[in-house]
C-alpha atoms as a PDB file:
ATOM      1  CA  UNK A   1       0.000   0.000   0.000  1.00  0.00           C
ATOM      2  CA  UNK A   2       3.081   2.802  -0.862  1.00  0.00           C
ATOM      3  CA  UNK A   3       1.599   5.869  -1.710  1.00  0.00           C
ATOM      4  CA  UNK A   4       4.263   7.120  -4.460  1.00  0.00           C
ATOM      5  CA  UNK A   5       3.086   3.389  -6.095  1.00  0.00           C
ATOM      6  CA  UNK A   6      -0.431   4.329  -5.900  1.00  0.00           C
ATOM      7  CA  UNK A   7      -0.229   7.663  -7.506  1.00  0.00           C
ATOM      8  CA  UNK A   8       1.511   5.954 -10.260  1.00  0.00           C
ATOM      9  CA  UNK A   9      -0.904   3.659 -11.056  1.00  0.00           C
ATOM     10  CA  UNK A  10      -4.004   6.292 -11.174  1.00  0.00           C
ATOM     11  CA  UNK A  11      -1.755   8.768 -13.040  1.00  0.00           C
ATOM     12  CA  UNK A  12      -1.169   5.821 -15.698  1.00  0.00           C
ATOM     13  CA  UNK A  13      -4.410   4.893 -15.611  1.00  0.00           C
ATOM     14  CA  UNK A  14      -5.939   8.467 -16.082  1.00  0.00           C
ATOM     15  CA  UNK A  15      -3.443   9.068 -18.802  1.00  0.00           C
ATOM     16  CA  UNK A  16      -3.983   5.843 -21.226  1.00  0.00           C
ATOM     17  CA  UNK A  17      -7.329   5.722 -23.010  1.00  0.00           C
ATOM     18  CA  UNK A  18      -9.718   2.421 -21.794  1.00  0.00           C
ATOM     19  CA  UNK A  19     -11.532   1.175 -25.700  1.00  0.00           C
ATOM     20  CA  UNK A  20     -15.498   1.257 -25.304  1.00  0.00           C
ATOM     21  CA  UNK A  21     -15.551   4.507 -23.024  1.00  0.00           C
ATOM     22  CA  UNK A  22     -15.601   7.709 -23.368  1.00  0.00           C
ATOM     23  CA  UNK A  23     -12.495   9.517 -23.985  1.00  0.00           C
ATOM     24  CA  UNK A  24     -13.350  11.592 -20.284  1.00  0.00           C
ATOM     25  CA  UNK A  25     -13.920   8.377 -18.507  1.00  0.00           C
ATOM     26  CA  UNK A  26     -11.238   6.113 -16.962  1.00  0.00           C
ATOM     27  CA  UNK A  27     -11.292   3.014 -15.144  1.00  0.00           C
ATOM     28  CA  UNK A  28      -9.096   2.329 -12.035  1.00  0.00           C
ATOM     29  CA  UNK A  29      -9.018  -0.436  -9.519  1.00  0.00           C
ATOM     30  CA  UNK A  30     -10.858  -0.527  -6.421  1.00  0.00           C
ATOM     31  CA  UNK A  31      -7.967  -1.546  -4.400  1.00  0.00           C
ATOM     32  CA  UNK A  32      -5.746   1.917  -5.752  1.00  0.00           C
ATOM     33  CA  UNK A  33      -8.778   4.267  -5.190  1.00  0.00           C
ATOM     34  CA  UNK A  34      -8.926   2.917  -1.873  1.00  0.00           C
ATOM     35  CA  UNK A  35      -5.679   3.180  -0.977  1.00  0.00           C
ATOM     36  CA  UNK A  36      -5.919   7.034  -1.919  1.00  0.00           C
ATOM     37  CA  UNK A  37      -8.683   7.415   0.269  1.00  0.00           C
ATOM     38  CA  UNK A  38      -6.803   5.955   3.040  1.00  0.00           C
ATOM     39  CA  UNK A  39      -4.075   7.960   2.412  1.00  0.00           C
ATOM     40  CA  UNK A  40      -5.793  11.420   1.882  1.00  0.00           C
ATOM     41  CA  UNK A  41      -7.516  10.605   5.283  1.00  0.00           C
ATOM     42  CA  UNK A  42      -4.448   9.915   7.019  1.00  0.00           C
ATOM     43  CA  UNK A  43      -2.729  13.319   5.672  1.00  0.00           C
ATOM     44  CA  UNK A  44      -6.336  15.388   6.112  1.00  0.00           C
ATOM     45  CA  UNK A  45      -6.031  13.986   9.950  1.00  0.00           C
ATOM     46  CA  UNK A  46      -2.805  14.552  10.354  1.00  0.00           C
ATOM     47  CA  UNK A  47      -2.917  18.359   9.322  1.00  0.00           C
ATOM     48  CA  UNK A  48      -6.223  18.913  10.794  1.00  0.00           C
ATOM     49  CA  UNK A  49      -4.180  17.833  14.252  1.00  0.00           C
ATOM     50  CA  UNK A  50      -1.268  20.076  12.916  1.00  0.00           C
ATOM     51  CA  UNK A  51      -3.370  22.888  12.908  1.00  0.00           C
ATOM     52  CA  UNK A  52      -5.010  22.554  15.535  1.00  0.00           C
ATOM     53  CA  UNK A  53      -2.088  22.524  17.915  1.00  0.00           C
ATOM     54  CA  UNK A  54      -0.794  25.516  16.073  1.00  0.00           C
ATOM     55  CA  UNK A  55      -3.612  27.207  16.898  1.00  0.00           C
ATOM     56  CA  UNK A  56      -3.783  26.455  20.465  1.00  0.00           C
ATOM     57  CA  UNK A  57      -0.129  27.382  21.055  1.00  0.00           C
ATOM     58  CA  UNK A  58      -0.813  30.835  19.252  1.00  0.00           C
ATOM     59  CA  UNK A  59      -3.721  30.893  21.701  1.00  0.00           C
ATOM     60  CA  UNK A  60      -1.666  30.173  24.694  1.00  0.00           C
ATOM     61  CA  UNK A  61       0.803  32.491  23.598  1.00  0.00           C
ATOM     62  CA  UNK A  62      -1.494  35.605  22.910  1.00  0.00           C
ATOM     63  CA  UNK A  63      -2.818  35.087  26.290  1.00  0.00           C
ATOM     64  CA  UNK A  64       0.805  34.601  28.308  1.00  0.00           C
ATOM     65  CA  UNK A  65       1.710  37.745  26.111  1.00  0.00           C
ATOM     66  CA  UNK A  66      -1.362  40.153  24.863  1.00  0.00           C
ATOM     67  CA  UNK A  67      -0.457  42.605  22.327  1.00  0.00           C
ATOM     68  CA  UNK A  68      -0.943  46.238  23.584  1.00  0.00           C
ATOM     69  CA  UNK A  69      -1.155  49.351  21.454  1.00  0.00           C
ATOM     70  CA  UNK A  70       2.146  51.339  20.803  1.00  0.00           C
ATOM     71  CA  UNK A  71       0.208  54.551  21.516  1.00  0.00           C
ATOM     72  CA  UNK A  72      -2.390  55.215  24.685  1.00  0.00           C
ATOM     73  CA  UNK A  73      -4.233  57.797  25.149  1.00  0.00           C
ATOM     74  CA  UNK A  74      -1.841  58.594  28.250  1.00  0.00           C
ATOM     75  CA  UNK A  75       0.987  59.043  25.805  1.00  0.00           C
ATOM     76  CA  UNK A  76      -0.903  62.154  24.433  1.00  0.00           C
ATOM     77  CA  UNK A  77       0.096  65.540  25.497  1.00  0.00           C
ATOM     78  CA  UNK A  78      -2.750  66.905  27.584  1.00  0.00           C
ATOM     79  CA  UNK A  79      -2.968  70.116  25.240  1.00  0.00           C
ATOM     80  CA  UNK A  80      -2.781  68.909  21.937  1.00  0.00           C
ATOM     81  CA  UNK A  81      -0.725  71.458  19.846  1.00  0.00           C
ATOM     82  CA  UNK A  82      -2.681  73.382  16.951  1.00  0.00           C
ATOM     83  CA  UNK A  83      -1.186  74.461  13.814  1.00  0.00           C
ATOM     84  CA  UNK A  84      -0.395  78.000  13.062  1.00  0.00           C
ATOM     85  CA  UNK A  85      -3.597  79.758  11.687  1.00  0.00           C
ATOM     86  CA  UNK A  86      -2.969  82.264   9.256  1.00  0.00           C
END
């Protein structure tokens, strides 16, 4: 059940042309469609788990650290200077 072998047997079998169908049909066995599946399900869980515990430790991190503003309204001047009017 290798992967790499599996994806060389669809991509054969989606590039040669199977006599009495239609040129946008193909025909692949059960067994390497199958294996795909398992495959794609396997990767799909293992990113979905990926990114979830990416997302948790930006979580934990935004919390141990919050962001603040680089200006407050404390870092004003209490009398704003106006321009020169003419």
């Amino acid at each position: 059940m290798s992967f790499y072998r599996t994806l060389e047997r669809l991509r054969e079998a989606a590039s040669a042309r199977t006599r009495g169908f239609p040129t946008n049909t193909t025909v692949v066995s059960k067994r390497d469609l199958s294996d795909l599946l398992h495959h794609f399900e396997r990767l799909d869980a293992d990113m979905r788990a990926f990114y979830d515990g990416a997302r948790k430790a930006a979580q934990n991190a935004q919390n141990e650290h919050p962001t603040r503003p680089i200006l407050t309204d404390s870092d004003l001047p209490a009398d704003p200077v106006k321009p020169d009017q003419p």
